[in-house]
Protein backbone atom coordinates (compact mmCIF):
# COMPACT_ATOMS: atom_id res chain seq x y z
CA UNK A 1 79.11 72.22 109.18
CA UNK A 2 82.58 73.20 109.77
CA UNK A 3 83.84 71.76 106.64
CA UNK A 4 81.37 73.53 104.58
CA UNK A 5 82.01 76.70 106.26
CA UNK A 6 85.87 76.87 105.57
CA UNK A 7 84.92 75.56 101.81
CA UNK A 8 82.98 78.22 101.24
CA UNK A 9 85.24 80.99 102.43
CA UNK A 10 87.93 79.21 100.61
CA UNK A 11 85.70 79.80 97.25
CA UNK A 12 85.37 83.33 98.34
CA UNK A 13 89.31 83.48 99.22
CA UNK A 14 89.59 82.40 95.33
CA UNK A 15 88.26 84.96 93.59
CA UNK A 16 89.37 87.62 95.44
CA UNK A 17 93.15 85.90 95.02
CA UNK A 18 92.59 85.72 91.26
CA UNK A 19 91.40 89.42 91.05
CA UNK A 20 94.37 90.57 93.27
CA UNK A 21 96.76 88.52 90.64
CA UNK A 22 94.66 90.00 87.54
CA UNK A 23 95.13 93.89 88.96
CA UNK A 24 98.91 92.88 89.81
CA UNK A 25 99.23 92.13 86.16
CA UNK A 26 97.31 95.44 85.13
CA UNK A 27 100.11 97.11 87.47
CA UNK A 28 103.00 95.37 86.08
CA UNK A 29 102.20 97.21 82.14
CA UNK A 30 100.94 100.74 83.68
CA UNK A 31 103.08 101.17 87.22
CA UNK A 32 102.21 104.78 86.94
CA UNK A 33 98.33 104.32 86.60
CA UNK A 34 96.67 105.45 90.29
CA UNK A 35 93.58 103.05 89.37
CA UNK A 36 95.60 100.09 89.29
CA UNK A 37 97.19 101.11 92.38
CA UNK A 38 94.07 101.80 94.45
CA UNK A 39 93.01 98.67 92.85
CA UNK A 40 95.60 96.32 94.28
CA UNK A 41 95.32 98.10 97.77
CA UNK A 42 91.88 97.01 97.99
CA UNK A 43 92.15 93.46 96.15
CA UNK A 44 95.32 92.74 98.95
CA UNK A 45 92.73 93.66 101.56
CA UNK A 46 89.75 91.74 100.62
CA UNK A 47 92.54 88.93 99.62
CA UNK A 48 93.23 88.97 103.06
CA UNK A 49 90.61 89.42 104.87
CA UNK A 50 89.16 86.53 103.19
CA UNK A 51 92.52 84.36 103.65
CA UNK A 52 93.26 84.59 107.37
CA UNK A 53 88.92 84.30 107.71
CA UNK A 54 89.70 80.12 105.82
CA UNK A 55 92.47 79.42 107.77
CA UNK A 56 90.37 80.49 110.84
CA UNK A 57 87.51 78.90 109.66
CA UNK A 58 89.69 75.45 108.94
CA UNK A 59 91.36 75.63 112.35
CA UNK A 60 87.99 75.36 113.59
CA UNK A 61 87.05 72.46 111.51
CA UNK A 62 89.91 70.94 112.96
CA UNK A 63 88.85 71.68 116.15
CA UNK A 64 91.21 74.42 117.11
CA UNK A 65 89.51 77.63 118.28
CA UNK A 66 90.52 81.31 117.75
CA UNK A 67 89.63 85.09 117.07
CA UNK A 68 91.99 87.13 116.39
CA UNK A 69 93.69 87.07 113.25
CA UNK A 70 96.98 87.30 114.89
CA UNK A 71 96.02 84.30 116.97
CA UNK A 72 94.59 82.89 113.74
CA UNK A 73 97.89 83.46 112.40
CA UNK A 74 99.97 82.28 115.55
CA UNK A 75 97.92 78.92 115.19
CA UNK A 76 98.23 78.36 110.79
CA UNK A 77 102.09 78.31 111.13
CA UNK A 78 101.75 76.31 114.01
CA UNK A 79 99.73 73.95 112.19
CA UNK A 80 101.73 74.30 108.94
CA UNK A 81 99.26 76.04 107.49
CA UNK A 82 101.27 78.65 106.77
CA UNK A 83 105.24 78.30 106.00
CA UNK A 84 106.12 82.02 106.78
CA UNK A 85 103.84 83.45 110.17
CA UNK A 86 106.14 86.89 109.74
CA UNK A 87 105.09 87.77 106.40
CA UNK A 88 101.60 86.81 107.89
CA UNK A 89 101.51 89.49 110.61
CA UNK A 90 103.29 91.88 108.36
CA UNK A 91 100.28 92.08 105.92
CA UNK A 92 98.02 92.47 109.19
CA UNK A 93 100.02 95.62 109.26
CA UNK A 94 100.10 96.76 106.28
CA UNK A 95 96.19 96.00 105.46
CA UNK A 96 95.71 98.24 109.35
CA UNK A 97 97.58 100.91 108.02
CA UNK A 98 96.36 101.21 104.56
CA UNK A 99 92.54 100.99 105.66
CA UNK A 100 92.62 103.50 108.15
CA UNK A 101 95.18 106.02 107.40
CA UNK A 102 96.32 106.43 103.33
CA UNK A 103 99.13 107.94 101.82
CA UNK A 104 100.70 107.96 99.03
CA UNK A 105 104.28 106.85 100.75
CA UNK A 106 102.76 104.01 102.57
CA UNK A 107 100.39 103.15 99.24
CA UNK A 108 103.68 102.62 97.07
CA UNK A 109 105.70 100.82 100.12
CA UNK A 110 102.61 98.37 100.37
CA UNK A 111 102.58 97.85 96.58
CA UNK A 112 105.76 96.93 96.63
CA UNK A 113 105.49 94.39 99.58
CA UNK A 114 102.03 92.98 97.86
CA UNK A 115 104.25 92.53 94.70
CA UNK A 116 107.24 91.51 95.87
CA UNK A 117 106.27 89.58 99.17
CA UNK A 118 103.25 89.17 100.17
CA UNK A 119 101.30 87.82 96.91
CA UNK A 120 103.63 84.64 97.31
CA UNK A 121 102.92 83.46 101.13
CA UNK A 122 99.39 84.13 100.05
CA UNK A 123 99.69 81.65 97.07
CA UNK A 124 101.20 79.27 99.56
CA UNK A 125 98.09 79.66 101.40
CA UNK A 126 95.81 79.48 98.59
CA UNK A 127 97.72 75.93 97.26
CA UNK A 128 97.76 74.31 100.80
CA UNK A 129 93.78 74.52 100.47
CA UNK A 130 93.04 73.82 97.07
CA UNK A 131 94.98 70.39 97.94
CA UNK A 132 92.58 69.86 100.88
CA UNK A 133 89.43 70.46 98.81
C-alpha cells in the first residue's frame, strides 16, 4: 500500500511541478504582471506541499517513519533523496511566511528564490522519483 501511496502523491507532485514551471515561464515574458506573481506564490506552495508529502510518503515505503516536514526533510538528504537539505528548509520558510503573512517585499524576495533557487532542488526531487517509478 505504501508504494501506491507515494506513487500517487508523486502524480499529484507532477502536475503541480509542471504548472509551477508553466507560470515561471508566464513570469519570465511579463515580470511586471501581479497575476503571474500571485500565481507562482501559490504553484511553489502547492509544489511543495505536495513534494516534501512524496518524499514522506516514500520514506515510509521504505520503512522510515516521520511527520514533520523538517524531519521529512532531515531524513530525504539523509537518504539521498535530496542533494541540498538547506535549500529544503529554506522553502519551508519561505512557503510559512508567504501563506500566513504577504507582502509585497517578501512576495518579490520569494520569486526570486523560486526562480533562481528553489525550482532546481525541486527538479532534483522530481527526477530522483520519476527514475524510481
Amino acid at each position: 500500500m505504501s508504494e501506491i501511496r507515494w506513487k500517487q502523491r508523486f502524480e499529484n507532485f507532477e502536475n503541480a511541478f509542471n504548472k509551477l514551471k508553466m507560470v515561471i515561464e508566464a513570469y519570465k515574458k511579463d515580470t511586471l504582471d501581479e497575476i503571474y506573481q500571485m500565481a507562482m506564490i501559490q504553484a511553489f506552495e502547492f509544489t511543495y506541499e505536495l513534494g516534501w508529502k512524496t518524499m514522506k510518503d516514500f520514506l515510509k515505503h521504505e520503512g522510515i517513519r516521520v511527520n514533520t516536514p523538517r524531519e521529512t526533510i532531515k531524513q530525504a538528504f539523509a537518504n539521498e533523496v535530496i542533494v541540498d537539505g538547506q535549500v529544503w528548509i529554506d522553502m519551508l520558510e519561505d512557503r510559512n511566511l508567504m501563506s500566513h503573512t504577504y507582502s509585497e517585499k517578501n512576495a518579490i524576495i520569494a520569486i526570486d528564490h523560486i526562480i533562481n533557487n528553489y525550482v532546481l532542488s525541486i527538479e532534483q526531487v522530481y527526477n530522483y522519483f520519476k527514475e524510481r517509478l
